[in-house]
N, C-alpha and C. Protein backbone atom coordinates (compact mmCIF):
# COMPACT_ATOMS: atom_id res chain seq x y z
N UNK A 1 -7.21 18.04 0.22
CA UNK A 1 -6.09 17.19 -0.15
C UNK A 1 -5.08 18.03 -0.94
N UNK A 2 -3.82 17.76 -0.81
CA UNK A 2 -2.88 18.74 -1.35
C UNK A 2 -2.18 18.07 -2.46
N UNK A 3 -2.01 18.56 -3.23
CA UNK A 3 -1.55 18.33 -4.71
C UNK A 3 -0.34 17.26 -4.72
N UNK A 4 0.29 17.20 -3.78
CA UNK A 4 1.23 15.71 -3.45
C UNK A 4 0.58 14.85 -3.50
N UNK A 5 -0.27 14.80 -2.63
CA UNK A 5 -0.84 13.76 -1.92
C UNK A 5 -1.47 13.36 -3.72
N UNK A 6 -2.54 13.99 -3.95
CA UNK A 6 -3.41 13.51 -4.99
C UNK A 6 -2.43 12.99 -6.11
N UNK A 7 -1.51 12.99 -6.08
CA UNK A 7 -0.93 11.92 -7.29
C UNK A 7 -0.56 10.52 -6.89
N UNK A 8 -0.86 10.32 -5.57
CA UNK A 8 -0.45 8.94 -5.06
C UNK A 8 -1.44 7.90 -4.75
N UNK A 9 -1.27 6.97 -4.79
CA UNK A 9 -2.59 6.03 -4.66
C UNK A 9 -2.31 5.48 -3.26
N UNK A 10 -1.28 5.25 -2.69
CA UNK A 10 -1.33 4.26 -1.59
C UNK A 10 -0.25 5.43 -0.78
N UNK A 11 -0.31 5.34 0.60
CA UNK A 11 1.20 6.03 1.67
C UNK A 11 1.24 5.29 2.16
N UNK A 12 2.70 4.99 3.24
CA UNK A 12 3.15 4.50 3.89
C UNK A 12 2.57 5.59 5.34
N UNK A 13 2.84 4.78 6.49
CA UNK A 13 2.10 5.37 7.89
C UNK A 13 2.91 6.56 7.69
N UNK A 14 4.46 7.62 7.30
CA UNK A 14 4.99 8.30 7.54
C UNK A 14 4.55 9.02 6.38
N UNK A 15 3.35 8.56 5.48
CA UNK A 15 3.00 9.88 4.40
C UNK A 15 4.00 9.83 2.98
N UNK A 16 5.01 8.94 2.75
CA UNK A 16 5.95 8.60 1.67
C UNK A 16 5.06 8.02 0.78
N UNK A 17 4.98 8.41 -0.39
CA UNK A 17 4.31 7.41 -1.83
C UNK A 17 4.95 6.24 -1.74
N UNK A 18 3.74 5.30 -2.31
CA UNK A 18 4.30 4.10 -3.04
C UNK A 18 3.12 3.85 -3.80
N UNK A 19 3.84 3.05 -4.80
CA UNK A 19 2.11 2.49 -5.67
C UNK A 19 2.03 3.31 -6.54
N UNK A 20 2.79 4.15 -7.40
CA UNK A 20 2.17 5.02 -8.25
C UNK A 20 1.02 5.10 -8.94
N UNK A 21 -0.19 5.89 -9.36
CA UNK A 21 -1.09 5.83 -10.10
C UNK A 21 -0.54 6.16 -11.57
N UNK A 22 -0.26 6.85 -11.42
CA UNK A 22 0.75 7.53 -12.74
C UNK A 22 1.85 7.90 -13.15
N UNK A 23 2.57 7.79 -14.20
CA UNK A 23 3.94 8.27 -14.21
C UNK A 23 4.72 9.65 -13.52
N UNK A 24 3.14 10.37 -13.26
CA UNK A 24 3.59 11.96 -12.36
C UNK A 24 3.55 11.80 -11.37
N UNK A 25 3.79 10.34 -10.67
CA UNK A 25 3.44 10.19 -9.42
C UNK A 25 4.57 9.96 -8.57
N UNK A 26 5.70 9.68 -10.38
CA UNK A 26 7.07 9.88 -9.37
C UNK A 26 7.32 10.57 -8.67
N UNK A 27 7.34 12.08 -9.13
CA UNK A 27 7.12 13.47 -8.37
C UNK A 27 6.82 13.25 -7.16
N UNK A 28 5.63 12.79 -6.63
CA UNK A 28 4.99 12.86 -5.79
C UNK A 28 6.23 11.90 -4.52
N UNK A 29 6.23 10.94 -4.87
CA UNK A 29 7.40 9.64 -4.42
C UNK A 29 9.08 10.97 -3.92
N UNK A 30 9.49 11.34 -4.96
CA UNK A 30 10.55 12.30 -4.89
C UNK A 30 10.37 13.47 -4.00
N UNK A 31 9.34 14.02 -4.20
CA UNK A 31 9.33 15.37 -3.34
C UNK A 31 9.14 14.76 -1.83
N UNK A 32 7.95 14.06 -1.57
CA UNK A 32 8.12 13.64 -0.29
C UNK A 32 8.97 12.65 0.59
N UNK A 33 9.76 12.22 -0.28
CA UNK A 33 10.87 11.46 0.03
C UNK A 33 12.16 12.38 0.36
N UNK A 34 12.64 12.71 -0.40
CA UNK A 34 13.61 13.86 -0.71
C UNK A 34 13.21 15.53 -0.44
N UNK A 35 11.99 15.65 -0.15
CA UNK A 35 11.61 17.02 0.28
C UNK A 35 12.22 17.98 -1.02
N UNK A 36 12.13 17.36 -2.08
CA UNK A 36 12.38 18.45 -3.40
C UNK A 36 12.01 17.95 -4.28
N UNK A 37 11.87 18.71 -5.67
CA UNK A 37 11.57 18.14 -6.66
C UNK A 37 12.48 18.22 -7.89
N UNK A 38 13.72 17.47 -7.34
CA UNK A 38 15.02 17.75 -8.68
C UNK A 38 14.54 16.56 -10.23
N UNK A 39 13.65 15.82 -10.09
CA UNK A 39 13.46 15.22 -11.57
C UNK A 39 11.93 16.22 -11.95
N UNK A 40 12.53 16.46 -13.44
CA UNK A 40 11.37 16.99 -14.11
C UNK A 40 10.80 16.35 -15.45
N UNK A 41 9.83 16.69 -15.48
CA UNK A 41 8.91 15.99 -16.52
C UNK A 41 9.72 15.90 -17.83
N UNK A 42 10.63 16.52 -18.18
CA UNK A 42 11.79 16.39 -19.57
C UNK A 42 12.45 15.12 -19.06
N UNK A 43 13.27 15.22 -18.08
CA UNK A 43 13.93 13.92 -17.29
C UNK A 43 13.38 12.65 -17.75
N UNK A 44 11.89 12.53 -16.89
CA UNK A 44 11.20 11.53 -17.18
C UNK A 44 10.75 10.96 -18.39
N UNK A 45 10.52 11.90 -19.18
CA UNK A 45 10.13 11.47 -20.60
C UNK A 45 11.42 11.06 -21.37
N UNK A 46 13.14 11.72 -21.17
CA UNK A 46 13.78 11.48 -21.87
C UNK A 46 14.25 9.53 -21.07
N UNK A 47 13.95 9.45 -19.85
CA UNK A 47 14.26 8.41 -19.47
C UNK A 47 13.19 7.05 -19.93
N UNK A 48 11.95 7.90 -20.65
CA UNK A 48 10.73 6.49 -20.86
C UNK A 48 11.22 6.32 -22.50
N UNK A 49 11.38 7.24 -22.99
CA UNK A 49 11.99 7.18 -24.88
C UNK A 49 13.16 6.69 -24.32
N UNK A 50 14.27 6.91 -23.77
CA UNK A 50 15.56 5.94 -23.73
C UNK A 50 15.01 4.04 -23.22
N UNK A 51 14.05 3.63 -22.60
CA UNK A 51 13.78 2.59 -22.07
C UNK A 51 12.88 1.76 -22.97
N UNK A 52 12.39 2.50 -24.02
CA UNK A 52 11.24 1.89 -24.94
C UNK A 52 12.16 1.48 -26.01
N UNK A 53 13.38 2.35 -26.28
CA UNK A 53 14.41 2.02 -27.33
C UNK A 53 15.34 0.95 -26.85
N UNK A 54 15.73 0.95 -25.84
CA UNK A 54 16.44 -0.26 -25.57
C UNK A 54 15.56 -1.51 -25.64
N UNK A 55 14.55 -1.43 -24.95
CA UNK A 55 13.68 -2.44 -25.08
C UNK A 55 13.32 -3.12 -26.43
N UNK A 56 13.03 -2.32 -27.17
CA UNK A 56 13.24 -2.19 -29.00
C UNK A 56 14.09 -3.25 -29.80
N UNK A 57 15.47 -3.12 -28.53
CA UNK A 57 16.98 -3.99 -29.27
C UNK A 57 16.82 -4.72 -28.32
N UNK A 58 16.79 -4.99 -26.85
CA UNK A 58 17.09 -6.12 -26.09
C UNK A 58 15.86 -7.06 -26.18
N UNK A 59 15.18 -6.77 -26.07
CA UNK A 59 13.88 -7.53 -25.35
C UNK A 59 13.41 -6.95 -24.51
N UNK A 60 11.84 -7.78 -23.67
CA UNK A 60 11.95 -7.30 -22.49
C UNK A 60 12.58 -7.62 -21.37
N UNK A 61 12.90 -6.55 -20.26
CA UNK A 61 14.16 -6.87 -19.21
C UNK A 61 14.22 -8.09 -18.28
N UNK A 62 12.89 -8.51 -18.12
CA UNK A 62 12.82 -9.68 -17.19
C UNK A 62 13.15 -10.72 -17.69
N UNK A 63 12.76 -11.25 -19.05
CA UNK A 63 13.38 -11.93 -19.31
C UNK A 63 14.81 -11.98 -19.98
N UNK A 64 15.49 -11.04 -20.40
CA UNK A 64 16.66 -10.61 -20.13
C UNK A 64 17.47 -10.63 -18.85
N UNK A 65 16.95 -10.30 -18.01
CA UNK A 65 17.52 -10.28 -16.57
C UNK A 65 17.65 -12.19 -16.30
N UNK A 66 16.21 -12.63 -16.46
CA UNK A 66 16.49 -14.21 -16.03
C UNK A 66 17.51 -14.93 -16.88
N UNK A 67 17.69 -14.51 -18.28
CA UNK A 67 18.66 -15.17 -18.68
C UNK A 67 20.14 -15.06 -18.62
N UNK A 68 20.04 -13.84 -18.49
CA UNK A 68 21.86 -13.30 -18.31
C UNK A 68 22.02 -14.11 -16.27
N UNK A 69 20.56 -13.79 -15.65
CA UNK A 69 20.97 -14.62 -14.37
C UNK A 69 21.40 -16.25 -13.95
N UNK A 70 20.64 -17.12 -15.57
CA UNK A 70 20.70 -18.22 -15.57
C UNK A 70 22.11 -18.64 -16.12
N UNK A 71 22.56 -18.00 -16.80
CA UNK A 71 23.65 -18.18 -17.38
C UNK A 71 25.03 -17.61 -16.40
N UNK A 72 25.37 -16.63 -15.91
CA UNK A 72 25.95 -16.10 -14.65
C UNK A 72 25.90 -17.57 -13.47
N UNK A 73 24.67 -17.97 -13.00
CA UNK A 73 24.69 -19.02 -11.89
C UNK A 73 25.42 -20.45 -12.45
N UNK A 74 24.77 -20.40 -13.68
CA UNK A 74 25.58 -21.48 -14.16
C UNK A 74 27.39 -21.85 -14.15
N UNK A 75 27.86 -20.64 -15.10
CA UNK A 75 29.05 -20.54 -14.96
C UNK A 75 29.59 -20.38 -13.70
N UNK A 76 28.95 -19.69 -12.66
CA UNK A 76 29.74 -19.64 -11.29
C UNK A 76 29.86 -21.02 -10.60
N UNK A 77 28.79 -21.48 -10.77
CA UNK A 77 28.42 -22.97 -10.07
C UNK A 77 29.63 -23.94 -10.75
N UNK A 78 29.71 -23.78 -12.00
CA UNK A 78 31.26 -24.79 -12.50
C UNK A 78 32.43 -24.03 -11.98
N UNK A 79 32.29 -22.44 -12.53
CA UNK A 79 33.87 -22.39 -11.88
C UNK A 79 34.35 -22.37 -10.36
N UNK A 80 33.21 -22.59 -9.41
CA UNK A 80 33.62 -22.92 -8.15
C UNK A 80 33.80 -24.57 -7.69
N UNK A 81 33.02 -25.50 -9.03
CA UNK A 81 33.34 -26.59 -9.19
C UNK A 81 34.28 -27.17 -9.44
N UNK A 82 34.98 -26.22 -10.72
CA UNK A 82 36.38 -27.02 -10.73
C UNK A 82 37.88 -26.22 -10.31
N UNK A 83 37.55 -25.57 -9.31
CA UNK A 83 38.16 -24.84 -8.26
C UNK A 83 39.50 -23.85 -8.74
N UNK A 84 38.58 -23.32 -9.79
CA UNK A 84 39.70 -22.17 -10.86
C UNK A 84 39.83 -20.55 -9.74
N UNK A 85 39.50 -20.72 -8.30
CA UNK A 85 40.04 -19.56 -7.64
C UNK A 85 41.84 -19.33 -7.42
N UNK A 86 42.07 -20.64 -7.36
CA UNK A 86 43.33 -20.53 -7.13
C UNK A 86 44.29 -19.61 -8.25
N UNK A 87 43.92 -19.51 -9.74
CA UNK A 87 44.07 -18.93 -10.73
C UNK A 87 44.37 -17.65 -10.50
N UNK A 88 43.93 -16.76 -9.85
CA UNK A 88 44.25 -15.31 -9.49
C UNK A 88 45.37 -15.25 -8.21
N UNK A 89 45.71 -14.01 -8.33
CA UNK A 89 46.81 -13.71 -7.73
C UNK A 89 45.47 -12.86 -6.30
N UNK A 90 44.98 -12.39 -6.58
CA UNK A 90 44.11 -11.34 -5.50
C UNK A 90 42.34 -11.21 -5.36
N UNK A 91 42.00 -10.89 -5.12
CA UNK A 91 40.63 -11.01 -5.08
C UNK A 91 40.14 -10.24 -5.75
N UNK A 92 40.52 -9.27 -5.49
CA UNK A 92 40.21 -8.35 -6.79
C UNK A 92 40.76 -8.67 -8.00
N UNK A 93 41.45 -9.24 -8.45
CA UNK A 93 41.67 -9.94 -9.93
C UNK A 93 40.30 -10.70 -10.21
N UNK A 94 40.03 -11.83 -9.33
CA UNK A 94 39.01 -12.71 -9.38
C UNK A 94 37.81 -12.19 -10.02
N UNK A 95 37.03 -11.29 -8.87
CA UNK A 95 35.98 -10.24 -9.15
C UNK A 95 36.17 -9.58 -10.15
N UNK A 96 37.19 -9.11 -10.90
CA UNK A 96 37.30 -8.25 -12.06
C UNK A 96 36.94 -8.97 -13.36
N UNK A 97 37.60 -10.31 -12.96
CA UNK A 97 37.67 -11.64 -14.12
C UNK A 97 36.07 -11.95 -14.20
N UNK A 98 35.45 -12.13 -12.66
CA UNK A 98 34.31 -12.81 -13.22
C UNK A 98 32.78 -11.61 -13.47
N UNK A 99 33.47 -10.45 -12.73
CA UNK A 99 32.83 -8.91 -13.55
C UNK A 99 32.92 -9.36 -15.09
N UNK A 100 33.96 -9.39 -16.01
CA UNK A 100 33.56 -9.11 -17.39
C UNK A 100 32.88 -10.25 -17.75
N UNK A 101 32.73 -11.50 -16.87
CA UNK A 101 32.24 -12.94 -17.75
C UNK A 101 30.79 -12.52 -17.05
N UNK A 102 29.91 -12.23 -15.80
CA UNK A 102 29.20 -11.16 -15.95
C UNK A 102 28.67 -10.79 -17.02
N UNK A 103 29.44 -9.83 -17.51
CA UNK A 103 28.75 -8.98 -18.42
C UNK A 103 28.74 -9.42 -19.90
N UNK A 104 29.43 -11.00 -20.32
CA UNK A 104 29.62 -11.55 -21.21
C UNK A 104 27.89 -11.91 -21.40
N UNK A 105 27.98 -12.58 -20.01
CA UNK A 105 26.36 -13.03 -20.33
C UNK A 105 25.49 -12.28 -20.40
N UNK A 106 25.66 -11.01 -19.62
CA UNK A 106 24.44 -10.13 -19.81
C UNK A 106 24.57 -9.70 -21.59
N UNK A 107 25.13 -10.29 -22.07
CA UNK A 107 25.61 -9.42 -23.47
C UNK A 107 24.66 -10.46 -24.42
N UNK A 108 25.08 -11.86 -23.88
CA UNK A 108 24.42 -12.86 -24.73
C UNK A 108 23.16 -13.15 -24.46
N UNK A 109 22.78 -12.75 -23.36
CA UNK A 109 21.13 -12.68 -22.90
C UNK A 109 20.89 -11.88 -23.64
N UNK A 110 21.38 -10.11 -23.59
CA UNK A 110 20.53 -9.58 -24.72
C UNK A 110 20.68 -9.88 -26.13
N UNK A 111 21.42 -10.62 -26.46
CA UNK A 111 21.06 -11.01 -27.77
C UNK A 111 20.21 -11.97 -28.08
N UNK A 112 19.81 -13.21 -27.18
CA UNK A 112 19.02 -14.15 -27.18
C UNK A 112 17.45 -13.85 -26.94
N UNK A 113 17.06 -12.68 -25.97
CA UNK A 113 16.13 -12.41 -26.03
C UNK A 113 15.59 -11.05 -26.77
N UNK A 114 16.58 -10.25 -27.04
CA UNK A 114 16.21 -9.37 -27.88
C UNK A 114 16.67 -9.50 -29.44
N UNK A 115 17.18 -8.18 -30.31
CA UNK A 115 17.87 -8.09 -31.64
C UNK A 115 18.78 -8.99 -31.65
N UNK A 116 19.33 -10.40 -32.41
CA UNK A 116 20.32 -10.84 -32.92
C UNK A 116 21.32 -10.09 -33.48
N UNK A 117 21.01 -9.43 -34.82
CA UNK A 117 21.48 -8.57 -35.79
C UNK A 117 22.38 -7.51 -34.72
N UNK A 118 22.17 -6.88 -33.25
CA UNK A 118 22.60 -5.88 -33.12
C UNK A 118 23.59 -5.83 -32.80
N UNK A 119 25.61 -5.24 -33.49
CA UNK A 119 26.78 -5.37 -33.54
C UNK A 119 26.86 -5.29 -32.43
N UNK A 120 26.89 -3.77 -31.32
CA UNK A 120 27.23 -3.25 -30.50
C UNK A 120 27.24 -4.65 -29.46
N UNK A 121 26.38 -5.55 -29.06
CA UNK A 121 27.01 -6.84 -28.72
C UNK A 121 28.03 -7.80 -28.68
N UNK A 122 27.85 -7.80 -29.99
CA UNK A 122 29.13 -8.22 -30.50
C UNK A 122 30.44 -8.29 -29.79
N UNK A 123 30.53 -6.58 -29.75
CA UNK A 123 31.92 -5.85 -30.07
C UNK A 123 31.59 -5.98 -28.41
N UNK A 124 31.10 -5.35 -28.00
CA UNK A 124 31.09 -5.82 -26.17
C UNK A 124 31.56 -6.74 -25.61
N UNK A 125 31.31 -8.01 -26.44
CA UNK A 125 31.79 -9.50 -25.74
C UNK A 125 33.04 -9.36 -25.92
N UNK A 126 33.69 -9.01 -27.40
CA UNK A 126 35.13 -9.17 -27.66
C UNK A 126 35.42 -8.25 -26.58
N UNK A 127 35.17 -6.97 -26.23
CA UNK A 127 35.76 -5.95 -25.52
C UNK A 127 35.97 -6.85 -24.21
N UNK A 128 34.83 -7.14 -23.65
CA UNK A 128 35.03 -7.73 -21.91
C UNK A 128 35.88 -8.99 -21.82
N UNK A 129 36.05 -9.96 -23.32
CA UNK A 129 36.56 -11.30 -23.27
C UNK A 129 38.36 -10.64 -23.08
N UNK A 130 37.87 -9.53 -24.04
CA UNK A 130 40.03 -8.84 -24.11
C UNK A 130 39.81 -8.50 -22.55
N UNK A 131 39.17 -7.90 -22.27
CA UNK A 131 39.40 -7.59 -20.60
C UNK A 131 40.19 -8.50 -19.34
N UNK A 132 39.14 -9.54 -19.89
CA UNK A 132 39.31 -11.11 -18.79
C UNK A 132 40.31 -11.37 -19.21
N UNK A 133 41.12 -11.75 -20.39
CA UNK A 133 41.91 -12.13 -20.59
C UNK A 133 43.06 -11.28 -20.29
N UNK A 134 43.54 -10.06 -20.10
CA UNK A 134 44.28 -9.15 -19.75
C UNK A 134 44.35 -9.60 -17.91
N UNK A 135 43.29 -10.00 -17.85
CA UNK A 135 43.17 -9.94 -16.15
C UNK A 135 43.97 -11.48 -15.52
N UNK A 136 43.98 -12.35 -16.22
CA UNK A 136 44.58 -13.52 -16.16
C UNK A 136 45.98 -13.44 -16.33
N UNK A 137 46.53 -12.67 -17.82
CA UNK A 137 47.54 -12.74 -17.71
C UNK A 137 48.71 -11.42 -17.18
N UNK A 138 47.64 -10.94 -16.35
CA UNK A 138 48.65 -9.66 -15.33
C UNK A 138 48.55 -8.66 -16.01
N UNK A 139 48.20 -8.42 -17.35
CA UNK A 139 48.09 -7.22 -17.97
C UNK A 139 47.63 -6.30 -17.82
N UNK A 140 48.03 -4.76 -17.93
CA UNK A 140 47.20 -3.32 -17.87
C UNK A 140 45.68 -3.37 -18.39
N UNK A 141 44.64 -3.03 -17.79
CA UNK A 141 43.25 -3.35 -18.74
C UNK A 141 43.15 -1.28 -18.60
N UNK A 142 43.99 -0.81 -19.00
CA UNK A 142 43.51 0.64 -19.13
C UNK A 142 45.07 1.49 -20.09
């Protein structure tokens, strides 16, 4: 068995990892996928300490994810209810507008399920709310 192979628990019929056994098993997933091995074990570790720290301030992501999703469906479901498309000049205005309300909620999900206390939220919502609002009234957002 060759040293790829042995870091993987499960292949697909074409010999591709899936299923990792271990975090070195990305490797294994990458090289035979990609036929190289451009992530290295610094990579990975600086990407599991960046994910344990966020996690730290948000919560965990799933339920983060369901709430910023519950809140997103919600608001879309009214504003296609009370038929505020007409409001934009282009479609891409629209999408830009409902990009930062988007990310309003993903902002207030992470505060609901993770750190309260943490500013950088905060200042995010005001940032994306100045956004939307720039986007409504024709303004430069750059």
């Amino acid at each position: 068995m060759n040293e790829t192979k042995d870091k993987c628990s499960w292949e697909y019929p074409s010999g591709n990892c899936v299923q990792p056994r271990t975090k070195d098993s990305i490797f294994c997933i990458i090289h035979k996928v990609m036929g190289t091995d451009l992530v290295n074990p610094v990579q990975f570790t600086a990407t599991e300490t960046l994910l344990k720290q966020r996690g730290s301030v948000y919560g965990d992501v799933r339920n983060n994810m369901m709430c910023s999703d519950e809140l997103q469906m919600t608001l879309l479901n009214w504003f296609n209810e009370c038929q505020k498309q007409d409001v934009f000049k282009s479609e891409l205005d629209r999408r830009g507008w409902f990009g930062c309300v988007q990310m309003i909620c993903h902002k207030l999900a992470r505060m609901v399920t993770g750190d309260v206390t943490y500013e950088d939220n905060y200042k995010d919502i005001c940032g994306y709310t100045e956004l939307a609002r720039k986007i409504v009234k024709e303004e430069p957002t750059v």
